[in-house]
N, C-alpha and C. Protein backbone atom coordinates (compact mmCIF):
# COMPACT_ATOMS: atom_id res chain seq x y z
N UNK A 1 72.27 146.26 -100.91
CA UNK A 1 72.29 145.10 -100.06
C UNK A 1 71.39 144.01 -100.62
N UNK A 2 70.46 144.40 -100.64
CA UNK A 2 69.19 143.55 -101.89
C UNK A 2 69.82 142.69 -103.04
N UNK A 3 70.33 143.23 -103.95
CA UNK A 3 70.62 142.45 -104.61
C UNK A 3 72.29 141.65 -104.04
N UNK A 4 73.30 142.08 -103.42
CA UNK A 4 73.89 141.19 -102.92
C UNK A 4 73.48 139.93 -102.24
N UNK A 5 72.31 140.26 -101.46
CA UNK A 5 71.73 139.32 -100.89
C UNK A 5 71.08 137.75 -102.02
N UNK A 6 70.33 138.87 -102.84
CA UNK A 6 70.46 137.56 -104.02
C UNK A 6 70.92 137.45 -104.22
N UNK A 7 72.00 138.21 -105.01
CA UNK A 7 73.40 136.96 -105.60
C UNK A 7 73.98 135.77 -104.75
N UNK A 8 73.83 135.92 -103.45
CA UNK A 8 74.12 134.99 -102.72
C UNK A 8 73.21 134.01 -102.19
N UNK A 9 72.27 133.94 -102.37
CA UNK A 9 71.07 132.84 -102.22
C UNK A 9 71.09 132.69 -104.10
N UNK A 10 71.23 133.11 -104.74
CA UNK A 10 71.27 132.39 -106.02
C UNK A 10 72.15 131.62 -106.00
N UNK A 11 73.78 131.78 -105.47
CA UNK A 11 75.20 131.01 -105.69
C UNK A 11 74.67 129.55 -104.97
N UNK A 12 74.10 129.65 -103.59
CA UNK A 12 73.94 128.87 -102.67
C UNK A 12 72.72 127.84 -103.24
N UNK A 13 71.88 128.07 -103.85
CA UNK A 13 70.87 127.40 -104.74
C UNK A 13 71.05 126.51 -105.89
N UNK A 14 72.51 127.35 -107.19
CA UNK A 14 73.43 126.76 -107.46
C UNK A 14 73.86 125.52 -107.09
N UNK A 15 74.55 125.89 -106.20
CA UNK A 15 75.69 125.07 -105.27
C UNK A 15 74.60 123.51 -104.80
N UNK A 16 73.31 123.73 -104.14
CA UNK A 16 72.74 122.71 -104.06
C UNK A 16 71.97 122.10 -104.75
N UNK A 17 71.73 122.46 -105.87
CA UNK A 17 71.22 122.14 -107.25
C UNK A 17 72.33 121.42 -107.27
N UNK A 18 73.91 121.57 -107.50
CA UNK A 18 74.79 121.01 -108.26
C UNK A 18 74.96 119.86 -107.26
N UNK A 19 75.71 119.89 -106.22
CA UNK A 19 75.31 119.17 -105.10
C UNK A 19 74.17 117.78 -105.74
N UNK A 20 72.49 118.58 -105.30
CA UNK A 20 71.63 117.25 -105.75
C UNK A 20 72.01 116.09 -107.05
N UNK A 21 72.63 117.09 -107.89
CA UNK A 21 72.89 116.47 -108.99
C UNK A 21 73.87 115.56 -109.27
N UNK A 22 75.23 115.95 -108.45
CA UNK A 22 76.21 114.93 -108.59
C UNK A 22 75.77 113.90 -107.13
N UNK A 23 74.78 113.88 -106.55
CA UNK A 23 74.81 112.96 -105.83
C UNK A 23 73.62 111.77 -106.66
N UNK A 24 72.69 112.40 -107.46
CA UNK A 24 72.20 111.56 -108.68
C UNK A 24 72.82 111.07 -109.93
N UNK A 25 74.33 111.49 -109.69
CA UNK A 25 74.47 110.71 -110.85
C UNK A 25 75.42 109.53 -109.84
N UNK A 26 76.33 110.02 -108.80
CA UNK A 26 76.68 108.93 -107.94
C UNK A 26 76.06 107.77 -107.86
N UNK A 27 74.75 107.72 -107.68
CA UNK A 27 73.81 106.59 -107.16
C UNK A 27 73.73 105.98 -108.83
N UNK A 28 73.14 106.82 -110.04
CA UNK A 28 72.61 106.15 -110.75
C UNK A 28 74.02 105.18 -111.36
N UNK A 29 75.44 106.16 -110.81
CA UNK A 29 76.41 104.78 -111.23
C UNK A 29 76.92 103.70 -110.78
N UNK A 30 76.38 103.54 -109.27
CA UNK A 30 76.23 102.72 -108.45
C UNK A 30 75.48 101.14 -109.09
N UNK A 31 74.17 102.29 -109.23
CA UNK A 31 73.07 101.21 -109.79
C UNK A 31 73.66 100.56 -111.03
N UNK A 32 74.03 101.34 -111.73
CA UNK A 32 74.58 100.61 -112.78
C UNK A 32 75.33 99.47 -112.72
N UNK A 33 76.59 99.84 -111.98
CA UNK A 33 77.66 98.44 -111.47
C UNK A 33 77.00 97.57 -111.00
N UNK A 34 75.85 97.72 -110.51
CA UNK A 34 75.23 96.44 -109.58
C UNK A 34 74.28 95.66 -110.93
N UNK A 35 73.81 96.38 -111.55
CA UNK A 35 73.45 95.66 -112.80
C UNK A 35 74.27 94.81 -113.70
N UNK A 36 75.98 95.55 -113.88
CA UNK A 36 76.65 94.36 -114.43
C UNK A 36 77.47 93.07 -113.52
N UNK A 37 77.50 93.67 -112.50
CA UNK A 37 77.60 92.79 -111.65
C UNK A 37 76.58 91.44 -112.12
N UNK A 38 75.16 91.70 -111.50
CA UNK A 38 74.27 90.88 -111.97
C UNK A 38 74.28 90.24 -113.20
N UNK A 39 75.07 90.76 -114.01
CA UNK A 39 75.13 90.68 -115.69
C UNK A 39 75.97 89.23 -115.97
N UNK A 40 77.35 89.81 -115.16
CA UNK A 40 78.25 88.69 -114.94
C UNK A 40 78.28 87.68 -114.63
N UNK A 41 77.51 87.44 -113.29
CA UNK A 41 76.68 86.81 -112.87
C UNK A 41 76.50 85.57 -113.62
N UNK A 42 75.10 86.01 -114.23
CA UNK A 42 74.22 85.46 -115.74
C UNK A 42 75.04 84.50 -116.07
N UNK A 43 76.28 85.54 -117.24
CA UNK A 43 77.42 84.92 -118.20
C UNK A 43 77.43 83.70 -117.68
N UNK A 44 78.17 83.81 -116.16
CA UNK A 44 79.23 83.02 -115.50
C UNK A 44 78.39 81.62 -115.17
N UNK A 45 77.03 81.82 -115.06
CA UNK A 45 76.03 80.46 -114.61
C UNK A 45 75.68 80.33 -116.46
N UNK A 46 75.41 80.94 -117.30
CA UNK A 46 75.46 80.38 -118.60
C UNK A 46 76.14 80.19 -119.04
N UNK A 47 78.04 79.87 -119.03
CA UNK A 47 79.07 78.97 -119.34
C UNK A 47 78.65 77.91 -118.78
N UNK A 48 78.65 78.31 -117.22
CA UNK A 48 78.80 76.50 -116.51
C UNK A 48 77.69 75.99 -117.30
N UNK A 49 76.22 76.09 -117.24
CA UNK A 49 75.16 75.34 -117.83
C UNK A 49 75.21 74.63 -119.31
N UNK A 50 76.05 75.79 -119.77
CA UNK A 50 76.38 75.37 -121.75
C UNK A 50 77.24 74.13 -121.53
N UNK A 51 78.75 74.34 -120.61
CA UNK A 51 79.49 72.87 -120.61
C UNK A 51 78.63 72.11 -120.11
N UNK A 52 77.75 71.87 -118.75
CA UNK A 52 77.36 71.03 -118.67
C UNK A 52 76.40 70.22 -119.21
N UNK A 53 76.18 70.64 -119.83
CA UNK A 53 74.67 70.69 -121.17
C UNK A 53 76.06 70.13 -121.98
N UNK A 54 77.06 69.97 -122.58
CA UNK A 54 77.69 69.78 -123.54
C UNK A 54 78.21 68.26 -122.84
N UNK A 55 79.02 68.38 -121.65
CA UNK A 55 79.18 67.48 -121.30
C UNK A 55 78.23 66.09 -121.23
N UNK A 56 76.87 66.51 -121.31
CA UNK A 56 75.89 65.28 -120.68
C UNK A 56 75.18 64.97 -121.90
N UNK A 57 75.67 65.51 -123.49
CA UNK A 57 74.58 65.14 -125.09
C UNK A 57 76.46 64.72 -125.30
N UNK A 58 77.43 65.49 -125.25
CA UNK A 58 78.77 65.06 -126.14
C UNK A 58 79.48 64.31 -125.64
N UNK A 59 79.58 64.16 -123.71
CA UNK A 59 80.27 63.36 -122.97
C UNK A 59 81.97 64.05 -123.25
N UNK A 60 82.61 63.73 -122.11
CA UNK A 60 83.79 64.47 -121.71
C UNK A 60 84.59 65.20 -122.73
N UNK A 61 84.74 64.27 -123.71
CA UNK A 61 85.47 64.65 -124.96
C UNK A 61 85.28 66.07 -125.57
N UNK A 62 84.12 65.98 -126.16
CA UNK A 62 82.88 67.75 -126.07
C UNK A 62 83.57 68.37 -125.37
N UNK A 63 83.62 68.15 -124.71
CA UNK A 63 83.86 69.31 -123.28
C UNK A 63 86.12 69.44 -123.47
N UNK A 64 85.93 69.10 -123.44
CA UNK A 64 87.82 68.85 -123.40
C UNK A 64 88.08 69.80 -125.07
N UNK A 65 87.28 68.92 -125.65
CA UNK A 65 87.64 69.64 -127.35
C UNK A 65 87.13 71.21 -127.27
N UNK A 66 85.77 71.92 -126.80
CA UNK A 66 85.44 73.02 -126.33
C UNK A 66 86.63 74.23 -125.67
N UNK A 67 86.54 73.55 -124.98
CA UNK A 67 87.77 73.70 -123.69
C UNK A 67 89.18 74.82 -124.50
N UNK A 68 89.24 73.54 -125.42
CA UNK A 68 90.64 73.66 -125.98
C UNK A 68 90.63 74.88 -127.17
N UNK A 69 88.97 75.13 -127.52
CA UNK A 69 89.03 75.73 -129.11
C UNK A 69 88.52 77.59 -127.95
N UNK A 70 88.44 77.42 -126.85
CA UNK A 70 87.68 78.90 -126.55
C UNK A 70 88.45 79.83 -126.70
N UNK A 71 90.72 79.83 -126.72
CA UNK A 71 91.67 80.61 -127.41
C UNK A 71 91.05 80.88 -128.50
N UNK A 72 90.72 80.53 -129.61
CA UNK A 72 90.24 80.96 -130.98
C UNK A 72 89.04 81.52 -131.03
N UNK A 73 88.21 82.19 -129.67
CA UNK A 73 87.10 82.73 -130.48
C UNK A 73 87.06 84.11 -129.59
């Protein structure tokens, strides 16, 4: 009975070990997405800032010619 008894508090120890674990990697991929999220973010306010920064030293043209060449890169 003894050792049945452990084998079954070992399985169950297992089981919430594995448990803790896939619920740490759940979160840490959570966290992750929320980081590129944030990432995107960034990009998306450092396009607008680059055109507008381009627009206001090159004036519209800059910006139109830009525009037109971002297929090629």
């Amino acid at each position: 009975m003894s050792d049945e008894t452990a084998i079954e508090e070992s399985a169950a120890a297992r089981a919430t070990r594995t448990a803790r674990f896939a619920e740490w990697l759940m979160r840490r991929e959570e966290q992750r997405q929320e980081k590129e999220t944030n990432l995107e973010g960034l990009v998306r306010l450092n396009v607008l800032v680059s055109f507008l920064t381009l627009g206001l030293v090159g004036g519209f043209e800059a910006v139109r010619v830009a525009i037109e060449l971002i297929p090629y890169f």
